[in-house]
C-alpha atoms as a PDB file:
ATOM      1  CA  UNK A   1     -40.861 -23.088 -19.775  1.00  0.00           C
ATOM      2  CA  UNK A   2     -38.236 -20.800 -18.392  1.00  0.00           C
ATOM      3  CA  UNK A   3     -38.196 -17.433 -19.495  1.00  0.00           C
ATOM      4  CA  UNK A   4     -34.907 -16.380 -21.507  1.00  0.00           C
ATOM      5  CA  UNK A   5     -33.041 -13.178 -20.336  1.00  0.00           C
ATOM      6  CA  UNK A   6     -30.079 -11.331 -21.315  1.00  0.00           C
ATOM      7  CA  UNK A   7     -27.873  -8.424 -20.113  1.00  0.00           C
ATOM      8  CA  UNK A   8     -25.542  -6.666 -22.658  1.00  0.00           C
ATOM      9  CA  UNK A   9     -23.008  -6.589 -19.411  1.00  0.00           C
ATOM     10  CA  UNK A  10     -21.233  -9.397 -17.248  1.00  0.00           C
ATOM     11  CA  UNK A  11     -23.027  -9.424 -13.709  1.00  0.00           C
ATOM     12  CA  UNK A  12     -21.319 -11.342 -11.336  1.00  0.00           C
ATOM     13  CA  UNK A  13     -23.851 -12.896  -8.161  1.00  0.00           C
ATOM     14  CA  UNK A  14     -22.781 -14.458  -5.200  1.00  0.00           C
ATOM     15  CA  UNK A  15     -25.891 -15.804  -2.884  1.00  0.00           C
ATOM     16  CA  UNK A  16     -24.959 -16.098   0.598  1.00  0.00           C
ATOM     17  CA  UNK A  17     -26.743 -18.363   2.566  1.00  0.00           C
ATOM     18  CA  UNK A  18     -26.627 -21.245   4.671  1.00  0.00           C
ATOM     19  CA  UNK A  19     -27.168 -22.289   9.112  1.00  0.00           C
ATOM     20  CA  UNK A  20     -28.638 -19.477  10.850  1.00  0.00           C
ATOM     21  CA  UNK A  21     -25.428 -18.303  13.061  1.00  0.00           C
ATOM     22  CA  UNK A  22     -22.683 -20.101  10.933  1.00  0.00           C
ATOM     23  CA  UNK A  23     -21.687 -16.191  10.108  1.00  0.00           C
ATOM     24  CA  UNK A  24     -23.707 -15.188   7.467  1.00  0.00           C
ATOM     25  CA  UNK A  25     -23.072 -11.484   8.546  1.00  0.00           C
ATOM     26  CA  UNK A  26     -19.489 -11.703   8.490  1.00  0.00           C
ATOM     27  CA  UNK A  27     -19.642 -12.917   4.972  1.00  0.00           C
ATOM     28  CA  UNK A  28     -21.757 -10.344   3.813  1.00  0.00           C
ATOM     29  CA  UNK A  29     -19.129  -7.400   5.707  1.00  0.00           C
ATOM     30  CA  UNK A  30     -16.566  -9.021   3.791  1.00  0.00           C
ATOM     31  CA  UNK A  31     -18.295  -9.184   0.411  1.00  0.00           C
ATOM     32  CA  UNK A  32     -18.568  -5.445   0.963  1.00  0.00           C
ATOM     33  CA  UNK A  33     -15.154  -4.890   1.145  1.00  0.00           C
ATOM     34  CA  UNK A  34     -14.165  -6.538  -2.122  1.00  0.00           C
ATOM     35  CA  UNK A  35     -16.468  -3.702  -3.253  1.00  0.00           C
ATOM     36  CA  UNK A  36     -19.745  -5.762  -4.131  1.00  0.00           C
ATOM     37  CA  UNK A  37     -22.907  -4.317  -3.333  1.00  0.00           C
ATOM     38  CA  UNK A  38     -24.814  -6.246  -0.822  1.00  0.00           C
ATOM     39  CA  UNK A  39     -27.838  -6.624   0.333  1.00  0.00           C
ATOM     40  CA  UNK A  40     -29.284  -8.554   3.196  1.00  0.00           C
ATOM     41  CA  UNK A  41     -32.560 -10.716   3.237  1.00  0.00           C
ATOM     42  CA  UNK A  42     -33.547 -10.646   0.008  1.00  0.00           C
ATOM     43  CA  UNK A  43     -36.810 -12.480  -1.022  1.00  0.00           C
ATOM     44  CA  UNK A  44     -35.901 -15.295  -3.726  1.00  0.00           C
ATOM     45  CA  UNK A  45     -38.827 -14.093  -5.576  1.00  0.00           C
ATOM     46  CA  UNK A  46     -37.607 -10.886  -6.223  1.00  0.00           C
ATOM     47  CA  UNK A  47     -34.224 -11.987  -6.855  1.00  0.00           C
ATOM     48  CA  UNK A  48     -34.664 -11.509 -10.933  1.00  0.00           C
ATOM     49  CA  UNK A  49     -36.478  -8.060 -10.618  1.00  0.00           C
ATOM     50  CA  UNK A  50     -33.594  -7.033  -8.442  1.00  0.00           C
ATOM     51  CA  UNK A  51     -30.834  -7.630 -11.234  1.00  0.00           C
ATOM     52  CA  UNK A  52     -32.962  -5.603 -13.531  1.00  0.00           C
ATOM     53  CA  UNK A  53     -33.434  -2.691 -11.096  1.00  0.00           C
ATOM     54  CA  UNK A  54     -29.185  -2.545 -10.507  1.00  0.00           C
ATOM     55  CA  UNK A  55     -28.896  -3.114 -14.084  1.00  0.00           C
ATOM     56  CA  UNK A  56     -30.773  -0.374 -14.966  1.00  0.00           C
ATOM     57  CA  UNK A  57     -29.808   2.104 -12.637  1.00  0.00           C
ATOM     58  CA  UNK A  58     -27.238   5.111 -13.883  1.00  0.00           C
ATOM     59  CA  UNK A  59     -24.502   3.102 -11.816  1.00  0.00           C
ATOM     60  CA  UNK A  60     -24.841  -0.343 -13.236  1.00  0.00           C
ATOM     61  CA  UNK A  61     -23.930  -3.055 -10.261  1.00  0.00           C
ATOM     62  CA  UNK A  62     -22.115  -5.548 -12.169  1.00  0.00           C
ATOM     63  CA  UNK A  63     -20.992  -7.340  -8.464  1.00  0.00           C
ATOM     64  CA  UNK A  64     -23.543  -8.373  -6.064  1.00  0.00           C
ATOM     65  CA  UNK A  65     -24.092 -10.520  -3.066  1.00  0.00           C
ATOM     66  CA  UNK A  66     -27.287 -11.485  -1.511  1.00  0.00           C
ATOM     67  CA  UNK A  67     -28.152 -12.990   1.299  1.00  0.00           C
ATOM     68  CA  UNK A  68     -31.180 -15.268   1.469  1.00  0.00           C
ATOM     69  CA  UNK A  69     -31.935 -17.522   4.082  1.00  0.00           C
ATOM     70  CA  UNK A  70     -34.868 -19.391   6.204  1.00  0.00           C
ATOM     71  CA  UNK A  71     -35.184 -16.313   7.714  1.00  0.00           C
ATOM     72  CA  UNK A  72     -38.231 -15.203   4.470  1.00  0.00           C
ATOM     73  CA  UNK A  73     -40.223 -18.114   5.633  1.00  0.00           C
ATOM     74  CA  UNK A  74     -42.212 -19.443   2.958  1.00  0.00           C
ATOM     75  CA  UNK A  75     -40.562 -17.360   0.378  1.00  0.00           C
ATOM     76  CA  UNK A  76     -37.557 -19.251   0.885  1.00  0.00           C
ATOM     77  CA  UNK A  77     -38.981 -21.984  -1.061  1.00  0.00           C
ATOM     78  CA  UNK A  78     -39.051 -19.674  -4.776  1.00  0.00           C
ATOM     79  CA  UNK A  79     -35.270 -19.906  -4.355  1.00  0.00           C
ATOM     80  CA  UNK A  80     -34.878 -22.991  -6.174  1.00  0.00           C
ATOM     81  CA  UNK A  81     -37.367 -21.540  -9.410  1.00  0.00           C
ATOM     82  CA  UNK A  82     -35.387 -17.928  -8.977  1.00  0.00           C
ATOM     83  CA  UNK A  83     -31.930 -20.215  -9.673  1.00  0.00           C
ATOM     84  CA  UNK A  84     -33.371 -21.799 -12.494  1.00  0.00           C
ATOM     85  CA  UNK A  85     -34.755 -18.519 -13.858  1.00  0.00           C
ATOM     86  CA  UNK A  86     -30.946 -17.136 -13.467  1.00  0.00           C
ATOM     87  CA  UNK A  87     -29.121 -20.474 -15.214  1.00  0.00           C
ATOM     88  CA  UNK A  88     -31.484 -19.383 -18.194  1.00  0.00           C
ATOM     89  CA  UNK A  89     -29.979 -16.196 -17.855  1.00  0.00           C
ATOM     90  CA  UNK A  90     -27.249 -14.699 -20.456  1.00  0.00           C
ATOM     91  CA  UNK A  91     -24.575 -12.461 -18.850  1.00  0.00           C
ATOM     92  CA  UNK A  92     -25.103 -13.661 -15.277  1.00  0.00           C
ATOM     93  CA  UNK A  93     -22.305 -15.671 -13.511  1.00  0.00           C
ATOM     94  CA  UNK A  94     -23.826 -16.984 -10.337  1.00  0.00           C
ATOM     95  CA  UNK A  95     -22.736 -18.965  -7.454  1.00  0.00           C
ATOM     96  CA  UNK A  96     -23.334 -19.992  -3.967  1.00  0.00           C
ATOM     97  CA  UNK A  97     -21.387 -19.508  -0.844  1.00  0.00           C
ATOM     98  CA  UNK A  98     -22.556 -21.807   1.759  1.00  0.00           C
ATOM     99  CA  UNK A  99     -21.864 -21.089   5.689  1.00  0.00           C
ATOM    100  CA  UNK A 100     -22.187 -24.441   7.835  1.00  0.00           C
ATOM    101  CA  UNK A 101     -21.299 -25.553  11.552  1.00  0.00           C
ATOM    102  CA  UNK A 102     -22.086 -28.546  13.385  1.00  0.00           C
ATOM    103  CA  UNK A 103     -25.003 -28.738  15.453  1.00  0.00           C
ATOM    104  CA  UNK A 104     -23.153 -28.210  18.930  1.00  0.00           C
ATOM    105  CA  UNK A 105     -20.965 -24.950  17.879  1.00  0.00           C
ATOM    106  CA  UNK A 106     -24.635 -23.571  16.230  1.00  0.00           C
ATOM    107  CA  UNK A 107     -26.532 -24.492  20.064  1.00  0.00           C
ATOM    108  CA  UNK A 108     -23.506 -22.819  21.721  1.00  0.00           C
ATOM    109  CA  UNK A 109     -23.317 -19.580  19.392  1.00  0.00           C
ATOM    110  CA  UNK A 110     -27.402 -19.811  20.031  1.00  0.00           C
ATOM    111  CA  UNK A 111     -27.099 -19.553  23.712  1.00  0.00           C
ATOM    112  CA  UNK A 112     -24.241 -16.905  24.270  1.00  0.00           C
ATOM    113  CA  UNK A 113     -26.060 -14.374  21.840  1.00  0.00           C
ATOM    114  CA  UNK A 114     -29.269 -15.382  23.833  1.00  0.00           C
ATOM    115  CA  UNK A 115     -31.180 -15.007  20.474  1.00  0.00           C
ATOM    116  CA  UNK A 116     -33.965 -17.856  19.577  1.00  0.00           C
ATOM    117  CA  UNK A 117     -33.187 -20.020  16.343  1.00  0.00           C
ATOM    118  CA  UNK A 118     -35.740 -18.834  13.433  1.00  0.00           C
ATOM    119  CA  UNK A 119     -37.559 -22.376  13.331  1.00  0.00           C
ATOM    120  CA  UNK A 120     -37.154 -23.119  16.889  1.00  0.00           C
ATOM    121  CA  UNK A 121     -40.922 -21.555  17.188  1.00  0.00           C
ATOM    122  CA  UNK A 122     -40.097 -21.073  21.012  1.00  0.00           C
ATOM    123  CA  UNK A 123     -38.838 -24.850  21.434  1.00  0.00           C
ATOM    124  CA  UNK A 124     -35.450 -25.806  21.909  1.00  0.00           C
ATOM    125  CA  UNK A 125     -32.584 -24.493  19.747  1.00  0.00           C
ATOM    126  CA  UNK A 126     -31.701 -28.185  18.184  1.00  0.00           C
ATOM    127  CA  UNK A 127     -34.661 -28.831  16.890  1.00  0.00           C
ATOM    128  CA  UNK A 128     -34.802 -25.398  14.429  1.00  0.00           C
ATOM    129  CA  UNK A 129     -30.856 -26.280  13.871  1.00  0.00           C
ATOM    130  CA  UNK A 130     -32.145 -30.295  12.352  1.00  0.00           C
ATOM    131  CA  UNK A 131     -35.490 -28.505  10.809  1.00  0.00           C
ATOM    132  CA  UNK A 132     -33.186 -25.750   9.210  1.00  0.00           C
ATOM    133  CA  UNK A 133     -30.623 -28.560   7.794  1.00  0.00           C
ATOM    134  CA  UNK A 134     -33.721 -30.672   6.233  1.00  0.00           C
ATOM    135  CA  UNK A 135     -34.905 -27.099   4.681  1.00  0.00           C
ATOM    136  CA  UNK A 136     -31.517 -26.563   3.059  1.00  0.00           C
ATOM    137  CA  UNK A 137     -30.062 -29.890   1.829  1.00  0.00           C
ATOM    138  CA  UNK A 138     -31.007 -29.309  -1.840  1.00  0.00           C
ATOM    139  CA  UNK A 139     -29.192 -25.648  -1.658  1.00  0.00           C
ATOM    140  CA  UNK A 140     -26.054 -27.540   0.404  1.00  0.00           C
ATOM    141  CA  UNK A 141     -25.624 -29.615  -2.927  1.00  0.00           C
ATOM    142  CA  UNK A 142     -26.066 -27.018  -5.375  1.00  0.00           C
ATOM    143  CA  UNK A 143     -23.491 -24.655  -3.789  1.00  0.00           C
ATOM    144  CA  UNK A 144     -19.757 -24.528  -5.346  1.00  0.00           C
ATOM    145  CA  UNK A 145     -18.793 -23.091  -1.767  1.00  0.00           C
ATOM    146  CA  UNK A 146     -18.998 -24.258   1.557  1.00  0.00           C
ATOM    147  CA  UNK A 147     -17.276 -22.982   4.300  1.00  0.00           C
ATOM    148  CA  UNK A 148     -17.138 -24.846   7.788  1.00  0.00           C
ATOM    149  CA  UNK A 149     -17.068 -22.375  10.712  1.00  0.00           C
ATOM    150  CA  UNK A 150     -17.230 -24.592  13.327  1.00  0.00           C
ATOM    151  CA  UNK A 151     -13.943 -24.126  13.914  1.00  0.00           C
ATOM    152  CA  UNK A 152     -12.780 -20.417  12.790  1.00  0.00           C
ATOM    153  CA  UNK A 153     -12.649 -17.471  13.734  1.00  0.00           C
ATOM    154  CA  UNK A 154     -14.503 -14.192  12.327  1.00  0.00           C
ATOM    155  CA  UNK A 155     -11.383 -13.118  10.779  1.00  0.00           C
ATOM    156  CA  UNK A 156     -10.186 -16.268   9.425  1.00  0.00           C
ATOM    157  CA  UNK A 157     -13.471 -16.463   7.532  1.00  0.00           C
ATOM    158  CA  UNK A 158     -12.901 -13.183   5.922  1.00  0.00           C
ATOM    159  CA  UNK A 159      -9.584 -14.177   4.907  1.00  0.00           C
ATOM    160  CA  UNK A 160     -10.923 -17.181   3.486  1.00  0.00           C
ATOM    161  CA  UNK A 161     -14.140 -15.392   1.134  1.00  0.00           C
ATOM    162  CA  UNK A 162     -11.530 -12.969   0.182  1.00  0.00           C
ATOM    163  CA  UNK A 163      -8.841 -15.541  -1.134  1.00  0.00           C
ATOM    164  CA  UNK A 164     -11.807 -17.120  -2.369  1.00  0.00           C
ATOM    165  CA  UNK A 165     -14.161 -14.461  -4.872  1.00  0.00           C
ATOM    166  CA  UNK A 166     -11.461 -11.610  -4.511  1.00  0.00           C
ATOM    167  CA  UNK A 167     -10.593 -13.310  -8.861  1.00  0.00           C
ATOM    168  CA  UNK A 168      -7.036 -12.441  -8.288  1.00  0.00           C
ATOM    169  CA  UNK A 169      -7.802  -8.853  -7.433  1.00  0.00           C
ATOM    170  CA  UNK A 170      -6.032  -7.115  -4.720  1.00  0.00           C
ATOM    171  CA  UNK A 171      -8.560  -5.891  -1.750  1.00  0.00           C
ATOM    172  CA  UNK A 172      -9.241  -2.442  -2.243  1.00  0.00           C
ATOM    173  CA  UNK A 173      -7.605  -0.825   1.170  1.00  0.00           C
ATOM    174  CA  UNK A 174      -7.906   3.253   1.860  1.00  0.00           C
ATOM    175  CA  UNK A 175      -6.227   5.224   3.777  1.00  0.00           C
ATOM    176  CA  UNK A 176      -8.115   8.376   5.136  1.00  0.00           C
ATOM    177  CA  UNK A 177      -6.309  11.643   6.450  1.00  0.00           C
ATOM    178  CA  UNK A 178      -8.636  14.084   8.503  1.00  0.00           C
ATOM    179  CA  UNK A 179      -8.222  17.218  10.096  1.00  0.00           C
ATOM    180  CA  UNK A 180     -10.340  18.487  12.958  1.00  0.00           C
ATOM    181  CA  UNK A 181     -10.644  20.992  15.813  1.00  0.00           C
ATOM    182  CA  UNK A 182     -10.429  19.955  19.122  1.00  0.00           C
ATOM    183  CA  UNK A 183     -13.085  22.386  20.622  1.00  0.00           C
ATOM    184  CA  UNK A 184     -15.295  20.644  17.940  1.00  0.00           C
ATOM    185  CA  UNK A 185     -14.970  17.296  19.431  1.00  0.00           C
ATOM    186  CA  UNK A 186     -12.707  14.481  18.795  1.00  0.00           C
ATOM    187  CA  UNK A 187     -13.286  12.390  15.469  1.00  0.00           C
ATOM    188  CA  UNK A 188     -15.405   9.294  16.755  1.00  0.00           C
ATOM    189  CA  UNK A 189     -14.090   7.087  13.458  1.00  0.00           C
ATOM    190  CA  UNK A 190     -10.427   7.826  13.977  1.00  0.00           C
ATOM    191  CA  UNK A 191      -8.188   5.063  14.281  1.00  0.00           C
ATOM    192  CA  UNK A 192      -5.160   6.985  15.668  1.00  0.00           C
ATOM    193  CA  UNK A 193      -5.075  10.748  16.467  1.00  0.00           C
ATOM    194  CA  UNK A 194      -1.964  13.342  16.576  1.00  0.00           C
ATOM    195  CA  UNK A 195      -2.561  16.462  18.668  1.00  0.00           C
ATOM    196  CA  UNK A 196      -0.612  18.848  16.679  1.00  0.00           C
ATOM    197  CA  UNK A 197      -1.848  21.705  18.823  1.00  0.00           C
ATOM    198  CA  UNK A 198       2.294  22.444  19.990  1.00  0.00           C
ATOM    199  CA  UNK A 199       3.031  23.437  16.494  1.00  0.00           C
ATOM    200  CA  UNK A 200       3.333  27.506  16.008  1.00  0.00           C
ATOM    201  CA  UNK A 201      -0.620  28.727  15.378  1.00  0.00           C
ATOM    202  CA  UNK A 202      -0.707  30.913  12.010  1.00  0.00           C
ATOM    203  CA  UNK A 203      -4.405  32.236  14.034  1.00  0.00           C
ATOM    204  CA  UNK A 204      -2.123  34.864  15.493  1.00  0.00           C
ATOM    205  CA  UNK A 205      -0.910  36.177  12.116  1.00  0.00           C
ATOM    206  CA  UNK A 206      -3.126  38.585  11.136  1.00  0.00           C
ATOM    207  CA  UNK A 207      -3.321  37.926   7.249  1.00  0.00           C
ATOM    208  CA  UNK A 208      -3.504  34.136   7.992  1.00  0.00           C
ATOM    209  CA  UNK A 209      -5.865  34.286  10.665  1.00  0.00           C
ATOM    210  CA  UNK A 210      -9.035  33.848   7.973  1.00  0.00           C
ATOM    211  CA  UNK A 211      -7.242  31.694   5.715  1.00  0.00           C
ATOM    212  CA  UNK A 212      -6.761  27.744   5.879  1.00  0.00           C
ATOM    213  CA  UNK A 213      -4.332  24.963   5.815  1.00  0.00           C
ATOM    214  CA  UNK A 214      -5.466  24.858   2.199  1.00  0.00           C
ATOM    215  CA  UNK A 215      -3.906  28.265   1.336  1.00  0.00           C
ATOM    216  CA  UNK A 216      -0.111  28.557   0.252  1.00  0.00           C
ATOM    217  CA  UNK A 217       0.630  31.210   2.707  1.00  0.00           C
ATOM    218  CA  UNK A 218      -0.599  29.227   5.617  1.00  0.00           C
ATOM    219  CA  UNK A 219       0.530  25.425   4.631  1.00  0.00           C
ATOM    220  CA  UNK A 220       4.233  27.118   4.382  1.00  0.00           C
ATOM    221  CA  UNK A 221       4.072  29.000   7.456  1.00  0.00           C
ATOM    222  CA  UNK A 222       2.684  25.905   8.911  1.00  0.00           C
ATOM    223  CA  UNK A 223       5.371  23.495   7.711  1.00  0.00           C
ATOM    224  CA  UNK A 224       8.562  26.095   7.614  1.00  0.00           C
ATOM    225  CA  UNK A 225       9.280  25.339  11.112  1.00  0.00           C
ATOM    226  CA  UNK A 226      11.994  23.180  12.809  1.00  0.00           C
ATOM    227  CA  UNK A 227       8.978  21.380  15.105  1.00  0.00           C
ATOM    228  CA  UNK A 228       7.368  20.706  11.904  1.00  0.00           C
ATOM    229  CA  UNK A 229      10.301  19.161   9.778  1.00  0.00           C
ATOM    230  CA  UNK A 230      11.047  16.830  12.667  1.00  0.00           C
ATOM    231  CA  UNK A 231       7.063  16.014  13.729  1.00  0.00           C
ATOM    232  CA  UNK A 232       6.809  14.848  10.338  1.00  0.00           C
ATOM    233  CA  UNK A 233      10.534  13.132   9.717  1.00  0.00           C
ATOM    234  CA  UNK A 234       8.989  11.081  12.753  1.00  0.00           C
ATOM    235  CA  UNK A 235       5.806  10.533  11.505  1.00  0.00           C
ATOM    236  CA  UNK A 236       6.924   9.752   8.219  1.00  0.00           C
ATOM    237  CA  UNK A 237       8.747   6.580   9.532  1.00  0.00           C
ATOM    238  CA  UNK A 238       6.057   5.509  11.619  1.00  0.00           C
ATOM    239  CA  UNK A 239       3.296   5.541   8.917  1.00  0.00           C
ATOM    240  CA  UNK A 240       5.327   3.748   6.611  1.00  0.00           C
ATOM    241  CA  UNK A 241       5.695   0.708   9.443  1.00  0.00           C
ATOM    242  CA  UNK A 242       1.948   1.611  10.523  1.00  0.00           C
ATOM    243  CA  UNK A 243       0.041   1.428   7.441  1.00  0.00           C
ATOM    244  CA  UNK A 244       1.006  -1.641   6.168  1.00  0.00           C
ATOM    245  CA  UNK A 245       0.181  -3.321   9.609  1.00  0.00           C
ATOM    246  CA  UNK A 246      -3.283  -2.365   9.326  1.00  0.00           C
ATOM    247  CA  UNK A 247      -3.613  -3.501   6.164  1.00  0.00           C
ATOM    248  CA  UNK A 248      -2.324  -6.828   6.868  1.00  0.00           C
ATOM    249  CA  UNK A 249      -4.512  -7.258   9.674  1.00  0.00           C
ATOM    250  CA  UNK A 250      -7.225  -7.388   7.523  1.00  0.00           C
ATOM    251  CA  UNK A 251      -9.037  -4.073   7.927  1.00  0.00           C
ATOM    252  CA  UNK A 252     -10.481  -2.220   4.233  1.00  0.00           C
ATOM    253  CA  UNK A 253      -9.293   1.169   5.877  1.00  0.00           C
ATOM    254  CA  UNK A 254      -7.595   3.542   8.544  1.00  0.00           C
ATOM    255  CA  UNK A 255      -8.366   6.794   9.395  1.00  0.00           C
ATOM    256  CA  UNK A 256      -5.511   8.858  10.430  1.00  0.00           C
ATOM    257  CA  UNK A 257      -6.599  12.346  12.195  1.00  0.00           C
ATOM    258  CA  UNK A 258      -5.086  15.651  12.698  1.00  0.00           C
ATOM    259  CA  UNK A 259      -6.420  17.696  15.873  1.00  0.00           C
ATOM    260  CA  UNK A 260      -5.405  21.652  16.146  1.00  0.00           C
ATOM    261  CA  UNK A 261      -7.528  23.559  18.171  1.00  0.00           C
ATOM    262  CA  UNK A 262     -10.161  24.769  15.570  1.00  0.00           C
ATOM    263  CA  UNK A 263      -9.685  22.494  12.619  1.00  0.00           C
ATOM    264  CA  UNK A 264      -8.592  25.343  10.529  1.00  0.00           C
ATOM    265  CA  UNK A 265      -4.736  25.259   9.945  1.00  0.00           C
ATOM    266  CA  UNK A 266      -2.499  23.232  11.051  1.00  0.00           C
ATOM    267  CA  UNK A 267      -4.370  19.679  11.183  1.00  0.00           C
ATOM    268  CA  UNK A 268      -5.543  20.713   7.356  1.00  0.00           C
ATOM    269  CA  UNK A 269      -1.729  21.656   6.529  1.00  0.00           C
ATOM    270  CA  UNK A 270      -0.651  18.440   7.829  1.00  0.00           C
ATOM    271  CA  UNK A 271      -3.375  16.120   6.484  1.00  0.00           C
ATOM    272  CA  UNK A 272      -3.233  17.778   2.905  1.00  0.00           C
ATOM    273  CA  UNK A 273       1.046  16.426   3.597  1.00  0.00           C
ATOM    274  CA  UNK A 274       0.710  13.372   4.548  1.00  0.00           C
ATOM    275  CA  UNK A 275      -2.442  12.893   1.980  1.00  0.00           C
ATOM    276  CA  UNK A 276       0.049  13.999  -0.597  1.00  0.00           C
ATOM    277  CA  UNK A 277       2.632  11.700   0.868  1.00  0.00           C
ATOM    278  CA  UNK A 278       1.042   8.207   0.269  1.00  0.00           C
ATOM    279  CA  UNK A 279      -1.183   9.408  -2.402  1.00  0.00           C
ATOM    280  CA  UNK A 280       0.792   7.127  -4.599  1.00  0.00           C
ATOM    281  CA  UNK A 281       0.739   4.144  -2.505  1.00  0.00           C
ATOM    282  CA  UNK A 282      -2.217   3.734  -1.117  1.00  0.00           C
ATOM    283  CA  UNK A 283      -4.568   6.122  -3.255  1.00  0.00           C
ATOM    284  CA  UNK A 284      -4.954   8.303  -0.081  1.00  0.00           C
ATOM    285  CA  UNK A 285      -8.339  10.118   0.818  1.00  0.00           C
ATOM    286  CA  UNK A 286      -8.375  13.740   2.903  1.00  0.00           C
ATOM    287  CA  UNK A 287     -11.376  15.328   4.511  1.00  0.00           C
ATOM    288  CA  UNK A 288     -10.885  18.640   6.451  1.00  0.00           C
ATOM    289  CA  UNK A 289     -13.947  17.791   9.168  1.00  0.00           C
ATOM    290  CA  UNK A 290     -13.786  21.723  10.697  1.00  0.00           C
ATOM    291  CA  UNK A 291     -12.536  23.615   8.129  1.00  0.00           C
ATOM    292  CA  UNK A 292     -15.929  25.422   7.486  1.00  0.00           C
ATOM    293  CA  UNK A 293     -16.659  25.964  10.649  1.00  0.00           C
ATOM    294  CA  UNK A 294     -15.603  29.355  12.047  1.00  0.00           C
ATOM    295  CA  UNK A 295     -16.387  31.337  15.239  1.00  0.00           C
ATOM    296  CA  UNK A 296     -19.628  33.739  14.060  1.00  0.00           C
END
C-alpha cells in the first residue's frame, strides 16, 4: 500500500528526463531561470526524502526540477515506485518533461562531443541509443511533455520550456550595474564595459579624495559636469534600445560595468545613476566591485 503524504504548501515538480544528449542540460539552465531550484542527477529513490528536506528548510522550495536519467544505473528503475509514491501525495503537482531525438541526430551529437553513450558499455553509440529507448518507453508514455530536438536549436528549446512551465509568468530578467577599478582588473562577467576614466577625478580634491561615489559631495561633483550630462544623455538612449535587446534575445541578465581607475568614484557615481535610472523598469541590481579596496 502506498504511503499517504501531505504538505500544508503547493510544491510544484517538474522531472526532467529523457535520451542521453537530446539536451537535458539546456532544460535544466532554463528551468533555473524561471527561478526553480534544480538539481541534477537525482536518485529516484531519494526523490520523496528530497521534497521533505526543501520543504523543511527555512526557505521552503515550492518550485523544483530534477533531472533523473539512465545515467543512476539501477536506481533508475525506483523511478516508477517514487511517481507512484508522489501521485499519493497531497500538495504536490508533478509532471514530466521529456527530451527526445531520433537515433541519427543522438549518433551525430555522440560523435562531435566525442563522449561515449552511458549504455554503450564501450560498443557502438546505437546500440546504448536502442537500449536507452527500451529503458524509457514506460516514462515516454507517462510524460505530459515531450519535446523533439532533433531539429532545434539550444535556444529554441529554451524558448519553448519557458512558453511552456513559465504559468503565464513573465521570466524574471535583471539588470546588474557594477563599478570597478581598472588597476584592479577588468570585470570577467561584464557584458559591456564604459571606461569612464575621461571624466574629471574628485581623487584630486582633497576632502573627496577618501570619500566614494556613494557620498553626496562626490556623486555631485562627479555628475555636475558638462562631460557628464552629455556621457549620460548618450548613454541614456542607448540603454533604453540596449536593454530590451538583451532581454529579447533570451538571456535572464546583463551586466553593465563602470571602469574608473580605482573603483572608488566615478564608476560608483555612475552605476548608483543609472541603477537609479531603470530601477523601475527592470528592478535594477548595483554592486560597487572596488569600492573597499584602497591603496594601504
Amino acid at each position: 500500500m502506498t504511503e499517504k503524504r501531505t504538505y500544508n504548501d503547493d510544491v510544484e515538480l517538474v522531472i526532467i528526463t529523457g535520451m542521453s544528449g537530446a539536451g537535458k542540460t539546456v532544460a535544466m539552465q532554463s528551468f533555473e531561470d524561471l527561478g526553480f531550484y534544480c538539481i541534477d542527477n537525482l536518485p529516484p529513490e531519494l526523490l520523496v526524502t528530497f521534497l521533505d528536506l526543501m520543504m523543511k528548510s527555512e526557505n521552503k522550495m515550492r518550485r523544483i526540477a530534477a533531472v533523473m536519467d539512465t545515467r543512476g544505473g539501477n536506481l533508475f528503475d525506483s523511478l516508477v515506485g517514487a511517481l507512484d509514491k508522489l501521485s499519493a501525495t497531497d500538495g504536490v503537482s508533478f509532471r514530466i518533461l521529456f527530451l527526445d531525438a531520433d537515433d541519427e541526430t543522438l549518433v551525430r551529437r555522440y560523435k562531435e562531443s566525442r563522449r561515449s553513450h552511458p549504455l554503450s558499455e564501450g560498443g557502438l553509440p546505437l546500440d546504448g541509443i536502442r537500449k536507452e529507448r527500451e529503458l524509457l518507453s514506460e516514462l515516454r508514455g507517462r510524460a505530459r511533455s515531450i519535446f523533439n530536438t532533433s531539429d532545434i536549436l539550444p535556444r529554441s528549446l529554451r524558448e519553448k520550456i519557458i512558453t511552456e512551465f513559465s504559468s503565464g509568468i513573465e521570466t524574471i530578467f535583471k539588470v546588474n550595474f557594477v563599478s570597478f577599478g581598472f588597476k584592479h582588473g577588468m570585470p570577467i562577467d561584464a557584458d559591456v564595459v564604459f571606461d569612464v576614466r575621461f571624466l574629471p577625478n574628485p581623487f584630486y580634491i582633497e576632502e573627496l579624495k577618501p570619500k566614494t561615489g556613494l557620498d553626496t559631495e562626490v556623486s555631485e561633483y562627479v555628475l555636475k559636469w558638462n562631460e557628464t550630462k552629455i556621457l549620460i544623455e548618450k548613454l541614456t538612449d542607448l540603454f533604453k534600445f540596449l536593454i530590451p535587446q538583451y532581454k529579447n534575445e533570451g538571456k535572464s541578465q546583463v551586466v553593465i560595468a563602470f571602469g574608473c581607475t580605482g573603483g572608488q568614484h566615478r564608476s560608483v557615481t555612475l552605476a548608483e545613476f543609472f541603477g537609479a535610472r531603470f530601477s523601475e523598469e527592470y528592478g535594477a541590481l548595483i554592486s560597487h566591485r572596488d569600492i573597499k579596496k584602497r591603496k594601504g
